[in-house]
N, C-alpha and C. Protein backbone atom coordinates (compact mmCIF):
# COMPACT_ATOMS: atom_id res chain seq x y z
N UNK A 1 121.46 114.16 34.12
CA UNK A 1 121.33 114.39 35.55
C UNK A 1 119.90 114.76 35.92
N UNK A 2 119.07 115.27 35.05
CA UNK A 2 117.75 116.06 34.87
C UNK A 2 116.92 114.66 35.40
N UNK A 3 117.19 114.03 34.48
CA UNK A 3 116.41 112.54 34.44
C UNK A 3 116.48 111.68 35.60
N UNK A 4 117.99 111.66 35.73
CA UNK A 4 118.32 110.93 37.03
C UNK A 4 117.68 111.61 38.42
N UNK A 5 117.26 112.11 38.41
CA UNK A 5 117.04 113.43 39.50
C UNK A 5 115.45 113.03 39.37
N UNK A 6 115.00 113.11 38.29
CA UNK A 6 113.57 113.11 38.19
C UNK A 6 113.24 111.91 38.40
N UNK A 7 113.70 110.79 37.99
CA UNK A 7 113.54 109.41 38.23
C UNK A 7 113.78 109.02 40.01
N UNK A 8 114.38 108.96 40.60
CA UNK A 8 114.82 109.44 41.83
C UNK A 8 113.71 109.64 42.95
N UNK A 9 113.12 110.90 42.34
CA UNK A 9 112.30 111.69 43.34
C UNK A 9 110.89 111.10 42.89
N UNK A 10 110.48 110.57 41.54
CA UNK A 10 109.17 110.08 41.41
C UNK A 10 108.55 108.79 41.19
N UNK A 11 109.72 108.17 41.25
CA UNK A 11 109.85 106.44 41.00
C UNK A 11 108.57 105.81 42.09
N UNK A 12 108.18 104.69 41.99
CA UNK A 12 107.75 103.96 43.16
C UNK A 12 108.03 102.52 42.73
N UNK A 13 109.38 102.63 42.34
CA UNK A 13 110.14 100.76 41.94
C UNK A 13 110.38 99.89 43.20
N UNK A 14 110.67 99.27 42.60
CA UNK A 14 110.98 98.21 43.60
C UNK A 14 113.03 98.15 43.89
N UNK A 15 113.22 98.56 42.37
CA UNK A 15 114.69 98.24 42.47
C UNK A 15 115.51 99.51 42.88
N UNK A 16 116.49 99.57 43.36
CA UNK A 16 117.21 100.83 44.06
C UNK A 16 117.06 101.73 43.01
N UNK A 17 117.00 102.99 43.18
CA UNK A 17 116.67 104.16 42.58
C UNK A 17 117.86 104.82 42.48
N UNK A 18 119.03 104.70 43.13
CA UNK A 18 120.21 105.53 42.44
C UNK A 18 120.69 104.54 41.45
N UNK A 19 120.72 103.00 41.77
CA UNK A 19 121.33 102.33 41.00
C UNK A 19 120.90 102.32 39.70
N UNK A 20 119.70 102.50 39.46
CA UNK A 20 119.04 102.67 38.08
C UNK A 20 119.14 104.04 37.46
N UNK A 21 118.56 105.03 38.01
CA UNK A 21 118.94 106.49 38.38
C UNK A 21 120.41 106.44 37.23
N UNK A 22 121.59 106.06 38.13
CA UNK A 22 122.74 106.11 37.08
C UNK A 22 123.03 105.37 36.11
N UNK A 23 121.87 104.02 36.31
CA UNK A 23 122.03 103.61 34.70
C UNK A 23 121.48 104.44 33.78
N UNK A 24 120.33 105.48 34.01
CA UNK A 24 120.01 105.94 32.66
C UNK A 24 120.98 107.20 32.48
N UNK A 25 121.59 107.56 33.33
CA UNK A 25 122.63 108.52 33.82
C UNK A 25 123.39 108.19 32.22
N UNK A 26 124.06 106.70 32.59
CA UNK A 26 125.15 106.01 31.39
C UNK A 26 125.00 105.80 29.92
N UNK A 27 123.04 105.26 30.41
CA UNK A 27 122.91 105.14 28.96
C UNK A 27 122.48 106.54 27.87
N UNK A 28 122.03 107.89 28.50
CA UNK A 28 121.69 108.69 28.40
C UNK A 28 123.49 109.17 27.33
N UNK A 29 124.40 109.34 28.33
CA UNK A 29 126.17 109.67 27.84
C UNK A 29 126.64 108.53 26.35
N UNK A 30 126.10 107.56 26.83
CA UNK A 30 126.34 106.57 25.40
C UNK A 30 125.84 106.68 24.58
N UNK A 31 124.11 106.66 24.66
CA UNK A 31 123.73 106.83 23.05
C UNK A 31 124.13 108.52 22.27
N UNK A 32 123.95 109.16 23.40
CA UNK A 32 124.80 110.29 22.57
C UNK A 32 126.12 110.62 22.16
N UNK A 33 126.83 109.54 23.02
CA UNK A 33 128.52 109.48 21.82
C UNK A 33 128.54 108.83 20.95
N UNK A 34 128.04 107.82 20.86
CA UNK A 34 127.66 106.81 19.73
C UNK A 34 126.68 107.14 18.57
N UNK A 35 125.88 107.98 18.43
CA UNK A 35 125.26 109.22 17.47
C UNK A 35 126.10 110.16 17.19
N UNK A 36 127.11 110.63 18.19
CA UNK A 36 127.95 111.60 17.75
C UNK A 36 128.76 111.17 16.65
N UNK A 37 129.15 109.90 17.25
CA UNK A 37 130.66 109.24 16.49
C UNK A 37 129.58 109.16 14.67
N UNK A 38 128.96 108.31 14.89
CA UNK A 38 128.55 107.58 13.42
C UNK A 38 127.42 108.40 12.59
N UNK A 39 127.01 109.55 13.50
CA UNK A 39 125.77 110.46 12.10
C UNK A 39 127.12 110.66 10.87
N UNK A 40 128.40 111.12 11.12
CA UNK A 40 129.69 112.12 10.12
C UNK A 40 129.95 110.75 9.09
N UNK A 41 129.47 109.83 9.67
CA UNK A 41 130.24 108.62 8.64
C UNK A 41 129.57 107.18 8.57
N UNK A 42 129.19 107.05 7.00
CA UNK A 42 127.99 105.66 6.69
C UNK A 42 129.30 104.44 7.56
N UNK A 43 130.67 104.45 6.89
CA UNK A 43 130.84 103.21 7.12
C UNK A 43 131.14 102.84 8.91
N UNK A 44 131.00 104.02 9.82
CA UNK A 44 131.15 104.18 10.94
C UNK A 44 130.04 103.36 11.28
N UNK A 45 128.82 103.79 10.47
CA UNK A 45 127.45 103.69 11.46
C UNK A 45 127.33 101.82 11.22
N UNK A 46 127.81 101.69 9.80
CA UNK A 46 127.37 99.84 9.55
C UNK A 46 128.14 99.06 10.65
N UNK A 47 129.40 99.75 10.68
CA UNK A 47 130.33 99.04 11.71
C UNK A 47 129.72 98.73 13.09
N UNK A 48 128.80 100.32 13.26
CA UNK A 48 128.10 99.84 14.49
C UNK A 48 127.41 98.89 14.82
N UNK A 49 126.56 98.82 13.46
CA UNK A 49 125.30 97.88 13.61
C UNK A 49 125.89 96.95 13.94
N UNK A 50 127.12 96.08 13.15
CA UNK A 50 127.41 94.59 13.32
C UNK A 50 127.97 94.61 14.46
N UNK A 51 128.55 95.63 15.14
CA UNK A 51 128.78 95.72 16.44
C UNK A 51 128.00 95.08 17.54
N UNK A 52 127.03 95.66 17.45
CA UNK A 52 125.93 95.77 18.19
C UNK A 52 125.08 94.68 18.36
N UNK A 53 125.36 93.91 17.16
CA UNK A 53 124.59 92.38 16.78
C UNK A 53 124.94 91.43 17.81
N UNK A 54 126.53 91.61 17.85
CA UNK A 54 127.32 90.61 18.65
C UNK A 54 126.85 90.79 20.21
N UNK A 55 126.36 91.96 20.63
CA UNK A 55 126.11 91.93 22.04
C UNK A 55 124.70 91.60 22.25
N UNK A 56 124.23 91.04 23.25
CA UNK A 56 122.98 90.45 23.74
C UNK A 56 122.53 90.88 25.23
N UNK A 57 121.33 91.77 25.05
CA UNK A 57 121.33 91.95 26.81
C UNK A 57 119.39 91.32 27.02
N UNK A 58 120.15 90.73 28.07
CA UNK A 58 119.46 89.55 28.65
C UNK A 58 118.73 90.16 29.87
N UNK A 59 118.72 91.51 30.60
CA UNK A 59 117.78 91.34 31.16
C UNK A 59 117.07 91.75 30.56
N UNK A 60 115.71 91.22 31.43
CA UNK A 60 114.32 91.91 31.51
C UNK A 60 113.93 92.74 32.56
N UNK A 61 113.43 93.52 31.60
CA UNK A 61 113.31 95.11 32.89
C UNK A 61 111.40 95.02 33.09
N UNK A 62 111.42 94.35 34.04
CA UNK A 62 110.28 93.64 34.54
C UNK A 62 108.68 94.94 35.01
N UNK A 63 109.54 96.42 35.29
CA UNK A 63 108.64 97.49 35.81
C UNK A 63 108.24 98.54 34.08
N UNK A 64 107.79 98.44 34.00
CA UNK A 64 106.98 99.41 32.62
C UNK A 64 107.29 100.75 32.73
N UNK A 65 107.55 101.46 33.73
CA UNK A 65 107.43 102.36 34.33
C UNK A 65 109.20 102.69 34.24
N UNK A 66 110.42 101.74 34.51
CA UNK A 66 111.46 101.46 34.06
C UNK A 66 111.75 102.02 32.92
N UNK A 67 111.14 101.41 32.04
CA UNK A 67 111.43 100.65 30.81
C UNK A 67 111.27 102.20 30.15
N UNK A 68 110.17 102.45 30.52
CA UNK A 68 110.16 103.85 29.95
C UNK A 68 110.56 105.15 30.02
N UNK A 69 111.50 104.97 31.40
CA UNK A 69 113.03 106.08 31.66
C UNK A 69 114.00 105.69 30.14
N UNK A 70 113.89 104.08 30.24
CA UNK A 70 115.07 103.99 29.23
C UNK A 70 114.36 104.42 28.04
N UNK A 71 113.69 104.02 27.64
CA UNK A 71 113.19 105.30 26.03
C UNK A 71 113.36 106.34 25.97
N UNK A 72 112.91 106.93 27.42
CA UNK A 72 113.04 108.82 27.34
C UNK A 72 114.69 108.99 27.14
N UNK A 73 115.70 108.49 28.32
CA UNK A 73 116.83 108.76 28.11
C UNK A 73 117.40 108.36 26.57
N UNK A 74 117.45 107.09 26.35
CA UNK A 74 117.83 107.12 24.98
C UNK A 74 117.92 108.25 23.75
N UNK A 75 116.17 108.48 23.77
CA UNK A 75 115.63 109.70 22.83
C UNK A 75 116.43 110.83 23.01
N UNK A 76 116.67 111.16 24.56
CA UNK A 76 117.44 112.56 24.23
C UNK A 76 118.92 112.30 24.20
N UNK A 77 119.64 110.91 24.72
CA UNK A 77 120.75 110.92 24.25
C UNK A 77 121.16 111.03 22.53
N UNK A 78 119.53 110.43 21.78
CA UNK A 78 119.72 110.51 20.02
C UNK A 78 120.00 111.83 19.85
N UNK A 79 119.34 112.86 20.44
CA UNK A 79 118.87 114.36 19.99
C UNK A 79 120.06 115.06 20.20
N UNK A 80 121.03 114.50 21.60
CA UNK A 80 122.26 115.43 21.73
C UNK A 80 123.26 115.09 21.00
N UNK A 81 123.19 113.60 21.02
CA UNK A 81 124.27 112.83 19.73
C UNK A 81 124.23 113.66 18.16
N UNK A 82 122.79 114.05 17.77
CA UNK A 82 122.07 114.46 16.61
C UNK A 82 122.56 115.74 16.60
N UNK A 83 123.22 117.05 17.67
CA UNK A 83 123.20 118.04 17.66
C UNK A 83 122.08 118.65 17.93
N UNK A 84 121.05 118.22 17.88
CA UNK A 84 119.64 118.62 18.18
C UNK A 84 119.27 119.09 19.82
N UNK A 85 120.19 120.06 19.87
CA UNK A 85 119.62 120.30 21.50
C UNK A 85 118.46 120.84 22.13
N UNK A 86 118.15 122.03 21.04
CA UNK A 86 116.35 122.61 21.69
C UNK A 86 115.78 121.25 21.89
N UNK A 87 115.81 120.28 20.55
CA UNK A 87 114.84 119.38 20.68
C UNK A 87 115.29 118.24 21.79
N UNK A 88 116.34 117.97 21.95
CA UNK A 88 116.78 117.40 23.88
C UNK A 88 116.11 117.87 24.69
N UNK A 89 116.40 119.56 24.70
CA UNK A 89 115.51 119.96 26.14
C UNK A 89 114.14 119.81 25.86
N UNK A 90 113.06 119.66 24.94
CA UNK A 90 112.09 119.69 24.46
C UNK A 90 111.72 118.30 25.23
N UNK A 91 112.16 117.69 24.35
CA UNK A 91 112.18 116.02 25.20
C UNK A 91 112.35 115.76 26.62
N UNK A 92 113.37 116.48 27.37
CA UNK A 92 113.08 116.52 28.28
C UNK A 92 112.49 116.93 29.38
N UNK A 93 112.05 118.53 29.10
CA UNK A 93 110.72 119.10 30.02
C UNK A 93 109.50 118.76 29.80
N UNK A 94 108.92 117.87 28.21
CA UNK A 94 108.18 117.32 28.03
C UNK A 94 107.95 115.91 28.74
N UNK A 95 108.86 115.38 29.04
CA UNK A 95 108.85 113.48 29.54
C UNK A 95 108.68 114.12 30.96
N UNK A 96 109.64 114.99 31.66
CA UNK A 96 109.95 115.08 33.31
C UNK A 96 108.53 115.46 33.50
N UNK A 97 107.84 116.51 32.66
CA UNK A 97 106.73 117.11 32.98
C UNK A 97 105.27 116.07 33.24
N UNK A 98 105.71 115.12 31.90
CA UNK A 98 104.81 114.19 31.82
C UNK A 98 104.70 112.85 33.20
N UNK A 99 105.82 112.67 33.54
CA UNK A 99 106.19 111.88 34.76
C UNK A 99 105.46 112.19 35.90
N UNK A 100 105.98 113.66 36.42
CA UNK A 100 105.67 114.48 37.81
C UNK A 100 103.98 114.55 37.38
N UNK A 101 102.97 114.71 35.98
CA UNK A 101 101.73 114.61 35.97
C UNK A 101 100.85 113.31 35.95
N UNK A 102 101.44 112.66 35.73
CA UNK A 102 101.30 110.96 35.99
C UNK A 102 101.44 110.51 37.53
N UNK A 103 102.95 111.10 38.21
CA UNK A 103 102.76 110.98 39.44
C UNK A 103 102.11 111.05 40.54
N UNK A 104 101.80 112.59 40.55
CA UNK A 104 100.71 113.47 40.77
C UNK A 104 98.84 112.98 40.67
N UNK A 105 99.10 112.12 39.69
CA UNK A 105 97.25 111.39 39.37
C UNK A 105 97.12 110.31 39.89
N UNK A 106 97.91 109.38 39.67
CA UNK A 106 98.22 108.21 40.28
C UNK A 106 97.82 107.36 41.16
N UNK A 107 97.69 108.49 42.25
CA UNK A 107 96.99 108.10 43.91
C UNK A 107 98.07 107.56 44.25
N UNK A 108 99.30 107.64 44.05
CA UNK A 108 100.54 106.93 44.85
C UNK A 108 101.33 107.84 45.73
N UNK A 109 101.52 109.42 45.71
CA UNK A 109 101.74 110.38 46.33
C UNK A 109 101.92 110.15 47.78
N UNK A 110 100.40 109.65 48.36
CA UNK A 110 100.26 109.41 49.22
C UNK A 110 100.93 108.53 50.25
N UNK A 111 101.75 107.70 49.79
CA UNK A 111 102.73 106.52 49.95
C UNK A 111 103.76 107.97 50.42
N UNK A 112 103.82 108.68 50.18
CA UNK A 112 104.97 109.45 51.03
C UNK A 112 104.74 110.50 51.91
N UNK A 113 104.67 109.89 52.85
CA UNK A 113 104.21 110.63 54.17
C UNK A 113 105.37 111.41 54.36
N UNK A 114 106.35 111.07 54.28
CA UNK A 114 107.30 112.13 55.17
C UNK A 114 109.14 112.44 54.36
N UNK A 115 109.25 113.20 54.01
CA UNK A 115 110.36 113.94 53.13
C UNK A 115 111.50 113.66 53.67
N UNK A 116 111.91 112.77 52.66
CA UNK A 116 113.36 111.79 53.06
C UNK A 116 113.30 110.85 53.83
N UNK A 117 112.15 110.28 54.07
CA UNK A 117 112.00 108.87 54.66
C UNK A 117 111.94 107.81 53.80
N UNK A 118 112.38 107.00 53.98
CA UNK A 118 113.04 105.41 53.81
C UNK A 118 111.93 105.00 52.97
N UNK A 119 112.30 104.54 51.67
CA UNK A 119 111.74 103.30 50.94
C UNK A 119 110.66 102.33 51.53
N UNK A 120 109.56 102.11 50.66
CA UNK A 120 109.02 101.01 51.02
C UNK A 120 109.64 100.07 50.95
N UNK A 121 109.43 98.42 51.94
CA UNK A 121 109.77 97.47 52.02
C UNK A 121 109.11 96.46 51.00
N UNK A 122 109.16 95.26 51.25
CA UNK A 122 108.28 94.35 50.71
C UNK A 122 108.25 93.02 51.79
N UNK A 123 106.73 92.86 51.83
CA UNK A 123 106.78 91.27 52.32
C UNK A 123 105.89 90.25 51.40
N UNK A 124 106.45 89.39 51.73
CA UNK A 124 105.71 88.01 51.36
C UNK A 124 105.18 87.19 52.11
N UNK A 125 103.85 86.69 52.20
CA UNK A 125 102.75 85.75 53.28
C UNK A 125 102.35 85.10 52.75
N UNK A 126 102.71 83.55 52.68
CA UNK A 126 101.93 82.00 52.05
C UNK A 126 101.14 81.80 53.24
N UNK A 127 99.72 81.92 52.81
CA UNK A 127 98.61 80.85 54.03
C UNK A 127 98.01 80.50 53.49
N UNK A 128 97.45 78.89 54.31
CA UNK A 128 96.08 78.31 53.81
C UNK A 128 95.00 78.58 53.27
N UNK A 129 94.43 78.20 52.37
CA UNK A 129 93.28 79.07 51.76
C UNK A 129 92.22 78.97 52.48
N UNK A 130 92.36 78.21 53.78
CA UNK A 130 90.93 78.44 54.69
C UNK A 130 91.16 79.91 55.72
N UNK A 131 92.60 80.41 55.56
CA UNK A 131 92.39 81.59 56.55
C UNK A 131 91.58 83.33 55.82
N UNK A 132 91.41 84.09 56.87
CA UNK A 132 90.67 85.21 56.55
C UNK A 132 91.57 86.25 55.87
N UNK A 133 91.59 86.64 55.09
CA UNK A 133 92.38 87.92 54.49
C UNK A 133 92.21 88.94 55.27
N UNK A 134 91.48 89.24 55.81
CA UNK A 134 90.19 90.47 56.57
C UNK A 134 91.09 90.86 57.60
N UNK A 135 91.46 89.29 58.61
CA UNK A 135 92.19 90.21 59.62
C UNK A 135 93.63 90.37 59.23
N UNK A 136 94.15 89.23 58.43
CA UNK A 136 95.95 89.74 57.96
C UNK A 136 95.25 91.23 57.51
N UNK A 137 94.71 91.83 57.08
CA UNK A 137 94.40 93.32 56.51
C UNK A 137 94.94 94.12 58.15
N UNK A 138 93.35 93.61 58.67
CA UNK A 138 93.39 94.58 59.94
C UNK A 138 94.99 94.51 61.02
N UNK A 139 95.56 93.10 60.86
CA UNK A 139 97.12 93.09 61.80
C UNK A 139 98.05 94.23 61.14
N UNK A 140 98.12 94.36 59.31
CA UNK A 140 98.77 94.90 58.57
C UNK A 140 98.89 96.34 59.31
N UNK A 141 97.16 96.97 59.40
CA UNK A 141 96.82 98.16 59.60
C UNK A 141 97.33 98.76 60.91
N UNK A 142 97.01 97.65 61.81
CA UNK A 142 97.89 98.10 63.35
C UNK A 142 99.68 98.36 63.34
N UNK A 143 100.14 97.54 62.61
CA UNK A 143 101.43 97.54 62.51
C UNK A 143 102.12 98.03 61.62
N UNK A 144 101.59 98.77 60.58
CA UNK A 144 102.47 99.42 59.40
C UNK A 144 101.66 100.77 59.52
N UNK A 145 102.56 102.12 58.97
CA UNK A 145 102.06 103.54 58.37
C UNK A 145 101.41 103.32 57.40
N UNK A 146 102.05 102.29 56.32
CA UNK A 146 100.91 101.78 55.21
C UNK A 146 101.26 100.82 54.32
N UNK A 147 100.39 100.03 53.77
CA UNK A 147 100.79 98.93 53.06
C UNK A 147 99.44 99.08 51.32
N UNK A 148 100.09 98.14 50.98
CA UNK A 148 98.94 98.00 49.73
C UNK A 148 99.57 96.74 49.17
N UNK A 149 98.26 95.94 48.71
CA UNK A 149 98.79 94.46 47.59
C UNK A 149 99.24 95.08 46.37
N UNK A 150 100.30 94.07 46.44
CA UNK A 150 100.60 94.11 45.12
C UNK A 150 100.52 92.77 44.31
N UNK A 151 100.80 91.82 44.55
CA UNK A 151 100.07 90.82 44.09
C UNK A 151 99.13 89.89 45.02
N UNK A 152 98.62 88.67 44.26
CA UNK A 152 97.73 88.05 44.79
C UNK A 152 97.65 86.42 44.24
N UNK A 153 97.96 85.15 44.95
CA UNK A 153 98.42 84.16 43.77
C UNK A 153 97.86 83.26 44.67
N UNK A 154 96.78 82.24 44.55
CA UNK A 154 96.43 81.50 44.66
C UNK A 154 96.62 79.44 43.74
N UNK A 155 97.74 79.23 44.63
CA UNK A 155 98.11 78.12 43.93
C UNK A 155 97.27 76.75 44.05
N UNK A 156 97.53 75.67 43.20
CA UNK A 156 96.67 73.82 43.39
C UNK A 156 97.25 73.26 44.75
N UNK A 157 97.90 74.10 45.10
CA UNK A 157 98.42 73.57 46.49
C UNK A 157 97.92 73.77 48.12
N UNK A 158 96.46 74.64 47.49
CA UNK A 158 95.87 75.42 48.40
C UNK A 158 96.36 76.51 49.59
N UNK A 159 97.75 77.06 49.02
CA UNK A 159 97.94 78.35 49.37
C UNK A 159 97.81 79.58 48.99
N UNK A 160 97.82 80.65 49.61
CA UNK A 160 97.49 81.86 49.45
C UNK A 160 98.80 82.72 49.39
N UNK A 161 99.41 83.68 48.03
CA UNK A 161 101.15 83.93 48.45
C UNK A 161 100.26 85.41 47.71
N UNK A 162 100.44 86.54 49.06
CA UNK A 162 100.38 87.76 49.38
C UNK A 162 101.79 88.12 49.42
N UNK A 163 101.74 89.38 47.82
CA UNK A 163 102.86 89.96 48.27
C UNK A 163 102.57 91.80 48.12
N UNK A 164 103.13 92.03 49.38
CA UNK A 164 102.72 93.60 50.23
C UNK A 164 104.03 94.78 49.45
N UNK A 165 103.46 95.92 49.87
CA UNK A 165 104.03 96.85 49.98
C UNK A 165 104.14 98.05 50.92
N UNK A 166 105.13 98.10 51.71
CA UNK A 166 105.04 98.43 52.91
C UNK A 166 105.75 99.19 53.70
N UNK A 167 105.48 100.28 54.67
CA UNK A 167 106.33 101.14 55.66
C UNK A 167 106.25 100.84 56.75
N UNK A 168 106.88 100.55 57.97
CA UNK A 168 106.80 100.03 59.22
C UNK A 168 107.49 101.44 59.98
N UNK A 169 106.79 101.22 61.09
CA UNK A 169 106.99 102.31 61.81
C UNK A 169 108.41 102.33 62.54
N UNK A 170 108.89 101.27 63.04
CA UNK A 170 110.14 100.94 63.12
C UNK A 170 110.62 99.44 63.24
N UNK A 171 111.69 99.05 64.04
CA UNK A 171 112.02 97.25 63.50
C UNK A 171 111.32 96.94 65.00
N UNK A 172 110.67 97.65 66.10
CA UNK A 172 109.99 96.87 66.72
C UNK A 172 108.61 96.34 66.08
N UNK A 173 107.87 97.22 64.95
CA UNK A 173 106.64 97.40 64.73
C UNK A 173 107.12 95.69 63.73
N UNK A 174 107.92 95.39 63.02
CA UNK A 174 108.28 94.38 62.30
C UNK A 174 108.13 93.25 63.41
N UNK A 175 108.77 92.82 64.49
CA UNK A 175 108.85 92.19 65.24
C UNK A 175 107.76 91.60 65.55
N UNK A 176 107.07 92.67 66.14
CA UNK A 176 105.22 92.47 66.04
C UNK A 176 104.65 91.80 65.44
N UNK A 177 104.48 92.31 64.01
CA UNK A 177 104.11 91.94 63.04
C UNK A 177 104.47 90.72 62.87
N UNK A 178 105.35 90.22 62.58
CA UNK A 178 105.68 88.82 62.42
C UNK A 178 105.24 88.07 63.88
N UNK A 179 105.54 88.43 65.17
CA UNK A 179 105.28 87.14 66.45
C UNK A 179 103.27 87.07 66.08
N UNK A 180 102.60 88.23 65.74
CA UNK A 180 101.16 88.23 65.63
C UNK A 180 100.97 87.21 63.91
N UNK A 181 101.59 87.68 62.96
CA UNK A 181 100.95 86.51 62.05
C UNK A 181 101.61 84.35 62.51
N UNK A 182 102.64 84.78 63.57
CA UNK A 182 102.35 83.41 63.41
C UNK A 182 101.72 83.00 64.43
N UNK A 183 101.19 84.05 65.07
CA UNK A 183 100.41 83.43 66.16
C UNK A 183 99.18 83.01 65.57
N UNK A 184 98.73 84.07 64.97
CA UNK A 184 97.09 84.17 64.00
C UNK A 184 96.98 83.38 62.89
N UNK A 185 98.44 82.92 62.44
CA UNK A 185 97.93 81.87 60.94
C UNK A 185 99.17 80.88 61.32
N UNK A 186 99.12 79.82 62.18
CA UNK A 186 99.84 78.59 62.30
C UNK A 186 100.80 78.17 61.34
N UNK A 187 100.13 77.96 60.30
CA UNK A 187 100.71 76.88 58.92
C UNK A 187 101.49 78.37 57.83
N UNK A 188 102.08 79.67 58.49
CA UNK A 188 101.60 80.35 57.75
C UNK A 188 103.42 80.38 57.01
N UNK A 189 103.89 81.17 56.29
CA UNK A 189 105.45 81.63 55.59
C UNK A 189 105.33 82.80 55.49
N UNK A 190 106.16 83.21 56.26
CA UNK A 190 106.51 84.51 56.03
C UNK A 190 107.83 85.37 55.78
N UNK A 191 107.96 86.22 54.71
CA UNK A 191 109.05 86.95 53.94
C UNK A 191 109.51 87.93 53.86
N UNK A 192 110.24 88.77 54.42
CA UNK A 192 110.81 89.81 54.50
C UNK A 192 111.44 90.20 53.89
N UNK A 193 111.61 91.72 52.68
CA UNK A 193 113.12 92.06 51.73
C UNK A 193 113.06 93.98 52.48
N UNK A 194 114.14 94.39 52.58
CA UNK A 194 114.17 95.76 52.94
C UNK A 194 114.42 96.15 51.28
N UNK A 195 113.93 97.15 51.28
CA UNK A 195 113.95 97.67 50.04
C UNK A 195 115.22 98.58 49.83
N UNK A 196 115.83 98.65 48.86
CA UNK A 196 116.91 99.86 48.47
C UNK A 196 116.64 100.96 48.07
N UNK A 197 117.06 101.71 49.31
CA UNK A 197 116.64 103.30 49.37
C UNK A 197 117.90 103.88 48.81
N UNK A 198 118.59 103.38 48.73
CA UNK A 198 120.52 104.55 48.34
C UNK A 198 121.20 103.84 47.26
């Protein structure tokens, strides 16, 4: 719950934060019954392995930042499975601590203006590679609390595919935003995802 809680409040993912949140919630309860069950018994633990062979997980956990909740949780699900509890909590005021000081340096903080407000969004903008970045910047700036690139992809097709990260002040400020880029970039595509805040 420590984790889930901490993950939660310091994340800046893209993918819903409770939904992940309670995956490490699950996987945190599993690897420690599954250490529980098989440290008391070798032929328990082989059984596992070939167990374990047979299953295949196919995603890819695409954020680094992810990936590395699931190590921390794992580790202390080994340690409680292990009986090893100082060294659980060890692990865990050490990782939470390490998170919230990573967070904290980051320069991403700032992305949260206001306590219990809504998830960043995301958009996506394909334009011609003859238009100005300069003013999509400056339209961004009039119409969002705040944005930042996150990527940048210049294809042989001579488009430009900007993808943002973003708070809008409300769904008129969106409205805006979109009637002004297609006024300002003709040929342009534009993409909208609301992000998962719950």
């Amino acid at each position: 719950m420590v984790l889930r809680y901490v993950f939660k409040r310091f994340s800046t993912t893209f993918s819903s934060k409770t939904e992940f949140g309670n995956t490490l919630l699950i996987i945190t309860i599993s690897v420690a019954s599954l250490i529980a069950v098989v440290k008391s018994s070798l032929a328990l633990s082989l059984g596992l392995v070939g167990a374990l062979s047979v299953i295949r997980y196919r995603t890819a956990i695409k954020e680094p930042f992810n990936l590395a909740f699931i190590l921390l949780s794992i580790c202390v699900g080994i340690s409680l499975g292990a009986s090893q509890f100082i060294f659980a909590l060890l692990v865990l005021i050490i990782g939470s601590f390490a998170v919230v000081y990573c967070y904290n340096n980051s320069g991403k903080k700032e992305r949260f203006f206001k306590k219990g407000s809504a998830d960043f969004d995301s958009m996506i903008i394909n334009l011609p590679t003859n238009n100005s970045l300069k003013f999509l910047y400056e339209l961004l700036k009039e119409n969002t609390e705040y944005f930042a690139v996150q990527s940048l992809q210049e294809n042989q097709k001579d488009n430009i595919s900007i993808t943002l990260k973003l708070r809008l002040y409300s769904l008129e400020s969106l409205e805006d935003l979109r009637e002004k880029i297609k006024k300002s970039f003709p040929n342009s595509e534009f993409t909208f995802f609301s992000s998962p805040n719950i």
